[in-house]
Protein backbone atom coordinates (compact mmCIF):
# COMPACT_ATOMS: atom_id res chain seq x y z
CA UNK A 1 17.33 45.48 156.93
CA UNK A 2 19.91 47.59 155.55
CA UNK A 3 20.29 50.83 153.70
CA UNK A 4 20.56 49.60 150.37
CA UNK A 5 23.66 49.57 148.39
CA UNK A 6 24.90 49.84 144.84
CA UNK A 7 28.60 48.53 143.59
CA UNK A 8 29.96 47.95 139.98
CA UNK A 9 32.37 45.63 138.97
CA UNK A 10 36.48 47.41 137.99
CA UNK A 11 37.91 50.51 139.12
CA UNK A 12 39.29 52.83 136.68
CA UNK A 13 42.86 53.53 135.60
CA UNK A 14 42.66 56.92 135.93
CA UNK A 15 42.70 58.64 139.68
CA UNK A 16 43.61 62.00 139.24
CA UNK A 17 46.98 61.76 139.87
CA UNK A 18 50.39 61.87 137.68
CA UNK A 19 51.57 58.41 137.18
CA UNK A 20 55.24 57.81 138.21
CA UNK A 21 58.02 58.33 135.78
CA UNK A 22 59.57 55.88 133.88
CA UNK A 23 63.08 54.18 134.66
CA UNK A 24 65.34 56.64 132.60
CA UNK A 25 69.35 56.28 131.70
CA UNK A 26 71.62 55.42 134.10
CA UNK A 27 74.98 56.89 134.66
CA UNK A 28 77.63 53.75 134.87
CA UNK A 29 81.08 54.47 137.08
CA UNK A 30 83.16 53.07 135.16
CA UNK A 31 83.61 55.41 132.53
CA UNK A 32 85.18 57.74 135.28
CA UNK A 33 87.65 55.04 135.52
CA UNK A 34 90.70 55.21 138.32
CA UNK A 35 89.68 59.39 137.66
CA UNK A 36 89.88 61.42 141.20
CA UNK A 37 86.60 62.74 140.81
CA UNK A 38 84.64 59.52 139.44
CA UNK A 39 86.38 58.23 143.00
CA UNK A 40 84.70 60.66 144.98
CA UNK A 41 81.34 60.19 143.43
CA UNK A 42 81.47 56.75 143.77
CA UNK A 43 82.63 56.77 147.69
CA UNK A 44 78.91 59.43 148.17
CA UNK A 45 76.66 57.15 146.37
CA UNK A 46 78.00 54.08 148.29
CA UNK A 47 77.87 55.83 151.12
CA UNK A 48 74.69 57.45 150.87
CA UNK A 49 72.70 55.47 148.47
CA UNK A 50 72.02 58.21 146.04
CA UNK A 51 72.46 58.25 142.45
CA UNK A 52 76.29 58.26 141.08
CA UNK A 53 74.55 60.81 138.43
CA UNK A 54 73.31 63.21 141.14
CA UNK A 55 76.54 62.94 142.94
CA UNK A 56 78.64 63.50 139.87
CA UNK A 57 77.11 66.20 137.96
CA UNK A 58 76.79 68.24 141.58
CA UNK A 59 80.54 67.56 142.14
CA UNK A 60 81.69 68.82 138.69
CA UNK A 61 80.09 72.38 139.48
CA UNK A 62 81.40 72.89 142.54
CA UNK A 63 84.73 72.07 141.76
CA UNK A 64 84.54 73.58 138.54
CA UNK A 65 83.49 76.82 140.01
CA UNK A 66 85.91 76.53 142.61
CA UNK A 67 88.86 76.19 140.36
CA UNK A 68 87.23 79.94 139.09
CA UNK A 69 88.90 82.06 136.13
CA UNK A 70 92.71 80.87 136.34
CA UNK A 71 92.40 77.79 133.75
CA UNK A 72 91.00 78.37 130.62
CA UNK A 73 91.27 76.08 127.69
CA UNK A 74 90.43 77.58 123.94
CA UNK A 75 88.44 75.54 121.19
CA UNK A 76 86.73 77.56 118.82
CA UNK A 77 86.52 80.13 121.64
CA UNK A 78 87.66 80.59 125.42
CA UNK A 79 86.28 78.25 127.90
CA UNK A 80 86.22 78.32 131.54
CA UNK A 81 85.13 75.66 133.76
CA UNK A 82 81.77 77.22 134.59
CA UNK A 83 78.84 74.24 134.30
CA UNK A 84 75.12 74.39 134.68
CA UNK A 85 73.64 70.88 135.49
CA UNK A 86 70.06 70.31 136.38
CA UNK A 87 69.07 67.32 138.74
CA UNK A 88 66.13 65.87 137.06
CA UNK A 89 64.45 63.09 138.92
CA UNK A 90 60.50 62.46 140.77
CA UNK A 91 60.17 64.11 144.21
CA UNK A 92 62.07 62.91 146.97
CA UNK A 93 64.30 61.09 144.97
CA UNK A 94 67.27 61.66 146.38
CA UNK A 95 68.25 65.12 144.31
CA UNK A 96 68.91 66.94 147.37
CA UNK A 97 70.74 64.56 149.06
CA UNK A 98 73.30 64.00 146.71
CA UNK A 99 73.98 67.71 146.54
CA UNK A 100 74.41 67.90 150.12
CA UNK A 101 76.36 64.75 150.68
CA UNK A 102 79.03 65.81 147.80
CA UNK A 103 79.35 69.31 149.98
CA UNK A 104 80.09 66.80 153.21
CA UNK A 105 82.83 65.47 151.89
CA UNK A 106 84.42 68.25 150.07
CA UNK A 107 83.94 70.68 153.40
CA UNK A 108 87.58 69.20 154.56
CA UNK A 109 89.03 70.31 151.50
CA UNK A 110 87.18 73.49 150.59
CA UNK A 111 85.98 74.50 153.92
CA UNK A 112 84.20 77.80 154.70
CA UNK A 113 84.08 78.69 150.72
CA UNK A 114 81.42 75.94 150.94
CA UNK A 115 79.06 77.75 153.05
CA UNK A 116 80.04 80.94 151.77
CA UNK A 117 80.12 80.61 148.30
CA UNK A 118 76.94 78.05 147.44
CA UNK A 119 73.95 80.10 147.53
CA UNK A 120 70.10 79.38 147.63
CA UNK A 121 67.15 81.91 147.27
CA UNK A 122 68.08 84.32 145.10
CA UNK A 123 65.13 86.85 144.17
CA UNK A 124 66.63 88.74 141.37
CA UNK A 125 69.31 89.06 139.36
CA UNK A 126 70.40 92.27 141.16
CA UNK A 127 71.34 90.34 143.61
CA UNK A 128 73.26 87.58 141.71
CA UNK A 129 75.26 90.12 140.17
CA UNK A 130 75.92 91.47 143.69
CA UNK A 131 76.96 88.57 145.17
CA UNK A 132 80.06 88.75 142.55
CA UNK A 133 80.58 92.25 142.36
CA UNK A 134 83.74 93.59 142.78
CA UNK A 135 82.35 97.38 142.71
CA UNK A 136 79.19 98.72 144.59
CA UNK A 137 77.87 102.35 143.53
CA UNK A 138 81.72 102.89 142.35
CA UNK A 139 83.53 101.84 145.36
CA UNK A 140 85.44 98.57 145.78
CA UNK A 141 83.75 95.46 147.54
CA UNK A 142 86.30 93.70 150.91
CA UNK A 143 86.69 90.52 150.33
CA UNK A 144 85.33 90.49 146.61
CA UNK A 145 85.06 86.95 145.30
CA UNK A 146 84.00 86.19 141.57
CA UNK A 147 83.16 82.10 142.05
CA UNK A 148 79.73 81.60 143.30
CA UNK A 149 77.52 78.23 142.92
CA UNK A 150 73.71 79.13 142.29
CA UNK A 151 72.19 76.12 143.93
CA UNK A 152 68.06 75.67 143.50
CA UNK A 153 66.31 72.75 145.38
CA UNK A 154 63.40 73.88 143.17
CA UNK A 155 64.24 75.47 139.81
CA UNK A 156 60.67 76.82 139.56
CA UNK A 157 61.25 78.97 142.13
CA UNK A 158 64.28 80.92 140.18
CA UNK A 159 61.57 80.88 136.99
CA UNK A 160 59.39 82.80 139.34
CA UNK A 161 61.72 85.09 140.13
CA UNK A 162 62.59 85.81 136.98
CA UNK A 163 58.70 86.17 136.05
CA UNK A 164 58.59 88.88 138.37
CA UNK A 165 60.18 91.42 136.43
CA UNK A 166 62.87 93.69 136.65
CA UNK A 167 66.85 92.40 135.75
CA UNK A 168 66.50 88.96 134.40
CA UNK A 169 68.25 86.51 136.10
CA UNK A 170 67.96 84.40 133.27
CA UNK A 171 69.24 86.93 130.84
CA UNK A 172 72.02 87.21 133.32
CA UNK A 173 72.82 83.57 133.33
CA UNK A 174 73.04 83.70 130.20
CA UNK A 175 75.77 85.97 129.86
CA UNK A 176 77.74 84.63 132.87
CA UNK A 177 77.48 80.63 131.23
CA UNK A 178 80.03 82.26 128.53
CA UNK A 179 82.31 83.88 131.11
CA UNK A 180 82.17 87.95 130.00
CA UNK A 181 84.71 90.16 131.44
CA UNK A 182 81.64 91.64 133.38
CA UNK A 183 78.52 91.75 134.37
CA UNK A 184 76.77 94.65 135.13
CA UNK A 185 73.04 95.81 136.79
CA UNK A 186 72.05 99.46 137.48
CA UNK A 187 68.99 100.08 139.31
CA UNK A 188 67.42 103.47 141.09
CA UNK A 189 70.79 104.78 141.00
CA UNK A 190 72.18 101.85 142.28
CA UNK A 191 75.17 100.35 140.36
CA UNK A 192 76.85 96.90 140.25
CA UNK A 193 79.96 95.64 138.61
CA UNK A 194 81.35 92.53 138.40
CA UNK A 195 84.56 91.51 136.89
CA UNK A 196 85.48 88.13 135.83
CA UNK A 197 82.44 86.19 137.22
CA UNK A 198 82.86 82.92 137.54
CA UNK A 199 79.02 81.01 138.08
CA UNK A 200 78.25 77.77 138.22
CA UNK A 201 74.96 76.55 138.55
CA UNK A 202 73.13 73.17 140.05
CA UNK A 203 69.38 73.21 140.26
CA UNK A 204 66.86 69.73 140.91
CA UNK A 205 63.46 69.63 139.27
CA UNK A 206 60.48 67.49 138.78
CA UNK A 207 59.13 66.40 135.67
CA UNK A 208 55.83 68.12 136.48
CA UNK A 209 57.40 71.25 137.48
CA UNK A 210 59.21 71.45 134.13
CA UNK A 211 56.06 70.11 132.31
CA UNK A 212 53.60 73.53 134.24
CA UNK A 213 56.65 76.25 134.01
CA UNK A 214 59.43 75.74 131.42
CA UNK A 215 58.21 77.37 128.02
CA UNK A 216 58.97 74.88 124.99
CA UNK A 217 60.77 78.51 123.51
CA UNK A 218 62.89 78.52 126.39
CA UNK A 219 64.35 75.42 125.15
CA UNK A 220 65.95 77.09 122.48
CA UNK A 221 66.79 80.43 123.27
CA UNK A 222 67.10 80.55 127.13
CA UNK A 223 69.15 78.74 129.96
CA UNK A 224 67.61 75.89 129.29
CA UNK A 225 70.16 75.14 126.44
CA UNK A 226 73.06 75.84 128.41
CA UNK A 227 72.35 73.15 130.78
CA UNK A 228 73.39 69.51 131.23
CA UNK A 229 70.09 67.65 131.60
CA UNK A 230 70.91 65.13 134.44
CA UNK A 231 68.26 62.05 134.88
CA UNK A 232 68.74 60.82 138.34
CA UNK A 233 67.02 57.82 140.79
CA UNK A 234 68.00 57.04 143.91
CA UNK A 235 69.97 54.05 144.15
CA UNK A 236 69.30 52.77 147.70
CA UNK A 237 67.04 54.30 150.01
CA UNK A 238 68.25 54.17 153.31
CA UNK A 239 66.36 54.79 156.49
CA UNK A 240 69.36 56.18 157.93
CA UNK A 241 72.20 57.89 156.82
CA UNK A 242 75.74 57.71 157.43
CA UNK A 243 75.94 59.88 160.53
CA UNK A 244 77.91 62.68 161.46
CA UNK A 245 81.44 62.29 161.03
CA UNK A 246 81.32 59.80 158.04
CA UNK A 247 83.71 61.64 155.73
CA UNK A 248 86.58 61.38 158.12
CA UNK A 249 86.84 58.20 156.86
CA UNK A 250 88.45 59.56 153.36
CA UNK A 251 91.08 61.41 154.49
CA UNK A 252 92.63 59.73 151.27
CA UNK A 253 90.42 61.56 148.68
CA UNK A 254 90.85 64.97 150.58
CA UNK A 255 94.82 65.02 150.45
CA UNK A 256 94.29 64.11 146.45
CA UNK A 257 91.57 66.39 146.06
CA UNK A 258 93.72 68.90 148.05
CA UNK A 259 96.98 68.41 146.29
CA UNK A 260 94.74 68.89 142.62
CA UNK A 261 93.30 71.91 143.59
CA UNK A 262 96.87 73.53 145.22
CA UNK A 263 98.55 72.50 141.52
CA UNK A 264 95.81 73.90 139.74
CA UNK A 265 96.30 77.37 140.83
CA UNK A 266 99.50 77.15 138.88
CA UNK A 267 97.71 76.58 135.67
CA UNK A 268 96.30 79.76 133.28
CA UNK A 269 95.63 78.35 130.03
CA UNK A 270 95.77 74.84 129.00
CA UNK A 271 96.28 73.18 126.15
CA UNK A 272 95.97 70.62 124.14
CA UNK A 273 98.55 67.95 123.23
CA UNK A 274 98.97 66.74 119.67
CA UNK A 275 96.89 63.59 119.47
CA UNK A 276 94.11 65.03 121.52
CA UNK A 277 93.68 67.89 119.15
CA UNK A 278 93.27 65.94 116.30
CA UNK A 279 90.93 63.71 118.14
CA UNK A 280 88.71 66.66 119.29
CA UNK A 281 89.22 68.43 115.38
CA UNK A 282 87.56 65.25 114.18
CA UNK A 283 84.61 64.61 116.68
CA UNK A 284 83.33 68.09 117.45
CA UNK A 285 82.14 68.51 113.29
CA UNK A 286 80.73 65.08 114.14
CA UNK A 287 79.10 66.16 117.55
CA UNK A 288 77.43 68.95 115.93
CA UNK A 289 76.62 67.11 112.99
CA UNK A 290 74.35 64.67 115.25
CA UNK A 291 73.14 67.58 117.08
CA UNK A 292 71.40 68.30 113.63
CA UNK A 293 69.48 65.27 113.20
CA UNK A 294 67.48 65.77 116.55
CA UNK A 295 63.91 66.72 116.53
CA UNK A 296 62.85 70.37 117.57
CA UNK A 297 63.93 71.20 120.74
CA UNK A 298 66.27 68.89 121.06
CA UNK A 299 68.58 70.47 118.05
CA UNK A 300 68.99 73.42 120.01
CA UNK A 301 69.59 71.17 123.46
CA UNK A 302 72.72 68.87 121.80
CA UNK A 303 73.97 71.49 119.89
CA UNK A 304 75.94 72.99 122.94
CA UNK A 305 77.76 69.44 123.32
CA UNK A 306 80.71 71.31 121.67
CA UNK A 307 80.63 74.11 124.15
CA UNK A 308 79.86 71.46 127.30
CA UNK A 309 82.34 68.68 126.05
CA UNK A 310 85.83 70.98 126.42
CA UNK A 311 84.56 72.57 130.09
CA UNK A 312 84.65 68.64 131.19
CA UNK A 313 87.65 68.16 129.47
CA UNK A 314 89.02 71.30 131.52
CA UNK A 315 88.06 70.15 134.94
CA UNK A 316 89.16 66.28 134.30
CA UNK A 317 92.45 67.46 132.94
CA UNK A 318 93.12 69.26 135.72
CA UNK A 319 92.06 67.42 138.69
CA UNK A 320 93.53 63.94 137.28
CA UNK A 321 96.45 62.88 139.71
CA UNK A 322 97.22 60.07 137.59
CA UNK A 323 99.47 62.88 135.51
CA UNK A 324 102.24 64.40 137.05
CA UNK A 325 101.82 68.01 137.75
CA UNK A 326 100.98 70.73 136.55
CA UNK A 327 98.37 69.63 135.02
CA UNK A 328 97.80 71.81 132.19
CA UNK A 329 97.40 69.31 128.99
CA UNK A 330 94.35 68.03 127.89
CA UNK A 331 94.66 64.46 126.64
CA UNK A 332 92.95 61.88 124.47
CA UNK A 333 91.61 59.92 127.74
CA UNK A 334 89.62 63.07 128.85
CA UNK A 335 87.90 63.89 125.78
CA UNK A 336 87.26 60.19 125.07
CA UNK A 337 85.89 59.94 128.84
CA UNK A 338 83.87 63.60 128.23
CA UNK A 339 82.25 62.20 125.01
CA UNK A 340 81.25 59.69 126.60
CA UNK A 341 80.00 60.71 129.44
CA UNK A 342 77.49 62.59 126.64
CA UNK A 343 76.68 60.14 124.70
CA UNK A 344 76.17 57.18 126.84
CA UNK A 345 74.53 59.43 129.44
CA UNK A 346 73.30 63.14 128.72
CA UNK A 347 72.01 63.11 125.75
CA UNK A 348 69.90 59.92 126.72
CA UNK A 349 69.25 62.05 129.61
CA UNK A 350 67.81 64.96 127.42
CA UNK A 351 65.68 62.42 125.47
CA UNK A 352 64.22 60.96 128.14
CA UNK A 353 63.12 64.53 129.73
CA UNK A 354 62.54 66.62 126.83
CA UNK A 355 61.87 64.38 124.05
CA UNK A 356 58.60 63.66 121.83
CA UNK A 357 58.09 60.29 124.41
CA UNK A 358 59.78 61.73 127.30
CA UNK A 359 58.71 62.10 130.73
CA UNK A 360 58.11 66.08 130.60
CA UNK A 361 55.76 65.22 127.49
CA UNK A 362 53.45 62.51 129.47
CA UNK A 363 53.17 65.03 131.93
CA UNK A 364 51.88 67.91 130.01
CA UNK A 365 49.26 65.38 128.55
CA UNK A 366 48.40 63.96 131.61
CA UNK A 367 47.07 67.60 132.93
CA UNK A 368 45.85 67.89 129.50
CA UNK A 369 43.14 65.26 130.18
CA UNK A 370 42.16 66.51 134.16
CA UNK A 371 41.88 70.21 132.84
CA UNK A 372 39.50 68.29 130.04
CA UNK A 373 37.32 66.42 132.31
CA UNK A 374 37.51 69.69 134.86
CA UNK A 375 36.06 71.42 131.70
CA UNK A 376 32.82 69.27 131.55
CA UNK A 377 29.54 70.10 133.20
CA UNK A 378 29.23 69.03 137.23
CA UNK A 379 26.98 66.54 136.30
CA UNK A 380 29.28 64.80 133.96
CA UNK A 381 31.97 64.86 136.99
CA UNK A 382 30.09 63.82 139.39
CA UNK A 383 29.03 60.93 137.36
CA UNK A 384 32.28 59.93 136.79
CA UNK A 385 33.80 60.72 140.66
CA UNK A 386 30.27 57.91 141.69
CA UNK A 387 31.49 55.74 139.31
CA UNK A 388 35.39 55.74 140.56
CA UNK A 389 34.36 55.70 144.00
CA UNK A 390 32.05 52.69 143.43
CA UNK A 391 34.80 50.81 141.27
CA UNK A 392 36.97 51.18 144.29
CA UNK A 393 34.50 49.92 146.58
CA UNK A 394 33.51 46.67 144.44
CA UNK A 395 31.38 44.14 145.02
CA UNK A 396 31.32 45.52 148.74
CA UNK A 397 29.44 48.54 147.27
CA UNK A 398 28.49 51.66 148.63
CA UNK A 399 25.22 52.84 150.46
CA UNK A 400 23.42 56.24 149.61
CA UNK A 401 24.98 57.85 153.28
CA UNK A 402 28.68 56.55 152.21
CA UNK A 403 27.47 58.49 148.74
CA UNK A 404 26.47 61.46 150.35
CA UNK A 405 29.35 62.03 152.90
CA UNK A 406 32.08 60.25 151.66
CA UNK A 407 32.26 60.20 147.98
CA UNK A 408 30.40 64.29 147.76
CA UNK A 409 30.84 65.29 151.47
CA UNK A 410 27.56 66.45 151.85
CA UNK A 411 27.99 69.21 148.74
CA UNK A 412 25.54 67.26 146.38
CA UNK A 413 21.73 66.74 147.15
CA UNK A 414 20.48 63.30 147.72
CA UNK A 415 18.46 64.19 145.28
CA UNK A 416 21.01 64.27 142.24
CA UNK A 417 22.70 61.41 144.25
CA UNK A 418 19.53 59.49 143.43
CA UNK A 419 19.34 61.13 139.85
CA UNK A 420 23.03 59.34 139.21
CA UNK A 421 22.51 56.07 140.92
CA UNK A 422 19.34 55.32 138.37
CA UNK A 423 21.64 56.74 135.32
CA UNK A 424 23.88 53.71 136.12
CA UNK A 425 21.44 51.36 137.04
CA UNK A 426 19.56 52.00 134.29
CA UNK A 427 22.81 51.53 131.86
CA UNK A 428 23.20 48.41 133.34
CA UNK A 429 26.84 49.42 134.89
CA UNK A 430 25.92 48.89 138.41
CA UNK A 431 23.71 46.97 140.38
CA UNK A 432 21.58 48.32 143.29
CA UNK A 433 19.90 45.72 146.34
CA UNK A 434 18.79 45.81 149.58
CA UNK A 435 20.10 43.48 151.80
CA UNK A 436 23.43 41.96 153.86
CA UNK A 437 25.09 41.06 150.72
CA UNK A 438 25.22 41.57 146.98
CA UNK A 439 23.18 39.45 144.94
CA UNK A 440 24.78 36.92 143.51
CA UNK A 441 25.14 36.18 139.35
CA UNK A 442 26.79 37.16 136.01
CA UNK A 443 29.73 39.48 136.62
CA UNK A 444 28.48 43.15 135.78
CA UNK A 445 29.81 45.00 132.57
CA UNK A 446 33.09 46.24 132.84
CA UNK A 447 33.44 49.87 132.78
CA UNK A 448 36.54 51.84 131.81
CA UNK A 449 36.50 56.08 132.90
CA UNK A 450 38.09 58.19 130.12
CA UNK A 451 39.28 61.92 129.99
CA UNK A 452 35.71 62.09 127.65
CA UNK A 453 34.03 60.53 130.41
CA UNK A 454 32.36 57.16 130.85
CA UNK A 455 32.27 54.28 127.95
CA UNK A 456 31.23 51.01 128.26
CA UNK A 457 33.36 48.14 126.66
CA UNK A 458 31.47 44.29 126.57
C-alpha cells in the first residue's frame, strides 16, 4: 500500500516569475540606405547576429563622441554630436554584444582611443568630471582629452551611484548632454575643471530594472529625457561567434570610415543648405507639435526629438562618403533619413518601454501582484504554493512526504500540511486516495490562482 496521495486537475498561470516581454519595434536597414554607417551596422549584425538597433545606436555614440567639439551645427541653439542611447532589451539579449562587436570593428580605425576613451564603472560624478578635466587642483592635466563614452552594461548601477550622494552624476549629465564650456566639481579642497567636454553616453537595461529603479519624475526632469530609448532583440543567436580576427575582413569600411573621420577634422561649423533648411523650418514646429499630443511622460520623452534629430543630422552629414569632401552641409537626405529613423523607430521604441501598455508598465504590475500575495497571511500562501505545486504535479499527484520536503522543505508542520490538504478536499478542488493510481471519474473542478488568492471557476 502506498502513502496516499492528493492531485488537482490545471496548474496556474501565475509562477512567480516576470513573463517575457513582448516583440517590440524593429529597426529596418534600409532607411540607412548606401549611408557609411548604416553599412557598418549592417556588416556587425550579419556578422554577429545581434540586433541592427543595438549595433546602430552604439555606433552613433562612439563615433559621435569621437568626432568631439570641432563640428557643430546651430538650430535654434548649438549642437554638438554628443548622443545618449539606452539599449533596452530582456537579459541576455544580445545588448552587450552589439556594443562590443561595433568596438571590434572600429578598433582598426580608432585604435587605442577605444580602450582609452570608453569607460565602465564610474562611482561618482567626481570622477566623470575627472576623466575630462583639463585642470586638477589648478594645474594642467598631460594628455588632457575632452571625448569620453560613458558605457553601462547595467544602468542601475550608475542610478546607484548617483543615490549615494555627493556630486550627481546625473545632474552632471545633464549639463554635459548640452555641451557647456565646462564642467566643474570641487570637493574637500579638491578642484576639477573641464573645458569643452565632449560625453557621449550608451547604457543597456532591462525592463524590470527600469520598472524597480527609474522614478516616473525622472522621466521628465532627469537624463531620462535626454536619451534615445533603443528597443533591441537579438536577431540570431549563435552558439559561436565570429572568432578572432573577423574584422580583417572589412578592410573596405575602415579606409571609408578612416578617410570620414581624417575630413572631418577639417570641419567647425556646418551648415545647412537651402532646401534642407526649409525642410527642417517646416518639420521641427511639426515634431514638437506631435510631441504635445503624447500622454504624460511621454510629452516630456518626444519633446527632445528637435534637440536629438539635428545631432543625427550632424554625424550623418559628416561621415557620408557619398558627398565629396569636406563634408560640412547638411542636406535634405539626412534629415529625411534622421526623421525617420524617429518616427519609424524611436518613438515606437519609447512607447513600447515607457508607455501606458508598455513593457516597463506590465512589469511594475506584475511585482504589484507578488508584493500583494507576499502581503497575505502564511496560511493564505501556503495554500496557494500546495495548490501550484499540486497543479504541476496533476493527476500524478503528490504524497504528504513530497508535501513536506519538497513543496515546504520541512519548514511547515505536517500538521498544517494536513490542515490544508482537508481545506481542498473539502472544497472539492482536489482529490485525496490511497492506492497505485488515482481513482478514476469526472475531471475535478478547474482551479485558477489569483494575486487575491484562490477562486474556483465551474
Amino acid at each position: 500500500m502506498t502513502e496516499d496521495a492528493l492531485s488537482v486537475a490545471v496548474a496556474p498561470s501565475m509562477n512567480g516569475a516576470d513573463p517575457p516581454p513582448r516583440a517590440g519595434p524593429r529597426m529596418d536597414p534600409e532607411t540607412m540606405g548606401a549611408h557609411l554607417l548604416g553599412d557598418i551596422a549592417v556588416t556587425v549584425s550579419d556578422v554577429t547576429g545581434v540586433a541592427y538597433a543595438g549595433a546602430w545606436g552604439s555606433l552613433m555614440v562612439t563615433v559621435g563622441t569621437y568626432l568631439g567639439r570641432g563640428p557643430s551645427l546651430r538650430a535654434a541653439g548649438e549642437h554638438h554630436a554628443v548622443i545618449f542611447t539606452a539599449l533596452v532589451g530582456r537579459s541576455a539579449g544580445g545588448k552587450g554584444y552589439a556594443h562590443a562587436s561595433v568596438v571590434d570593428l572600429l578598433e582598426p580605425t580608432m585604435g587605442e582611443w577605444l580602450s582609452e576613451r570608453i569607460t565602465t564603472g564610474i562611482n561618482s560624478g567626481e570622477v566623470l568630471v575627472d576623466l575630462v578635466a583639463d585642470e586638477l587642483d589648478g594645474d594642467a592635466v598631460d594628455g588632457h582629452d575632452h571625448r569620453l563614452v560613458l558605457h553601462e552594461q547595467e544602468l542601475s548601477r550608475l542610478i546607484k551611484v548617483d543615490h549615494r550622494g555627493g556630486t550627481s552624476i546625473f545632474a552632471l549629465l545633464r549639463e554635459a548632454y548640452d555641451s557647456p564650456a565646462r564642467l566643474q566639481t570641487q570637493s574637500r579642497g579638491r578642484k576639477a575643471v573641464a573645458r569643452n567636454p565632449h560625453i557621449g553616453m550608451a547604457v543597456h537595461v532591462t525592463p524590470a530594472d527600469l520598472a524597480a529603479h527609474v522614478d516616473p519624475a525622472d522621466l521628465r526632469n532627469g537624463v531620462a529625457n535626454r536619451i534615445m530609448w533603443c528597443w533591441v532583440e537579438m536577431e540570431e543567436f549563435r552558439a559561436f561567434g565570429p572568432g578572432p580576427g573577423w574584422c580583417a575582413s572589412y578592410g573596405h569600411l575602415h579606409s571609408r570610415l578612416a578617410q570620414v573621420l581624417a575630413d572631418a577634422r577639417l570641419v567647425t561649423e556646418m551648415e545647412w543648405s537651402s532646401a534642407a533648411r526649409a525642410m527642417w523650418d517646416r518639420e521641427a514646429p511639426r515634431l514638437h507639435a506631435a510631441a504635445a499630443h503624447h500622454p504624460d511622460p511621454l510629452d516630456a520623452l518626444m519633446a527632445r526629438a528637435t534637440t536629438v534629430i539635428p545631432r543625427l543630422c550632424l554625424v550623418l552629414a559628416i561621415t557620408d562618403d557619398r558627398w565629396p569632401a569636406p563634408r560640412r552641409t547638411v542636406h535634405e537626405v539626412h534629415i529625411a533619413t534622421a526623421i525617420d529613423i524617429w518616427e519609424s523607430y524611436v518613438e515606437p521604441s519609447t512607447i513600447h518601454v515607457w508607455g501606458a501598455g508598455g513593457v516597463v508598465v506590465a512589469m511594475r504590475q506584475s511585482q504589484a501582484e507578488r508584493d500583494e500575495v507576499e502581503s497575505e497571511p502564511p496560511w493564505k500562501r501556503r495554500f496557494a504554493k500546495l495548490h501550484a505545486a499540486l497543479c504541476v504535479a496533476g493527476r500524478s499527484g503528490l504524497t504528504r512526504r513530497q508535501i513536506l520536503h519538497d513543496v515546504f522543505s520541512g519548514h511547515v508542520r505536517a500538521t498544517e500540511v494536513q490542515s490544508l490538504i482537508a481545506q481542498l478536499t473539502k472544497d472539492g478542488w482536489a482529490q485525496e486516495w490511497d492506492g497505485e493510481a488515482p481513482p478514476q471519474g469526472p475531471r475535478p473542478t478547474v482551479v485558477v490562482v489569483t494575486n487575491l488568492g484562490v477562486e474556483m471557476r465551474s
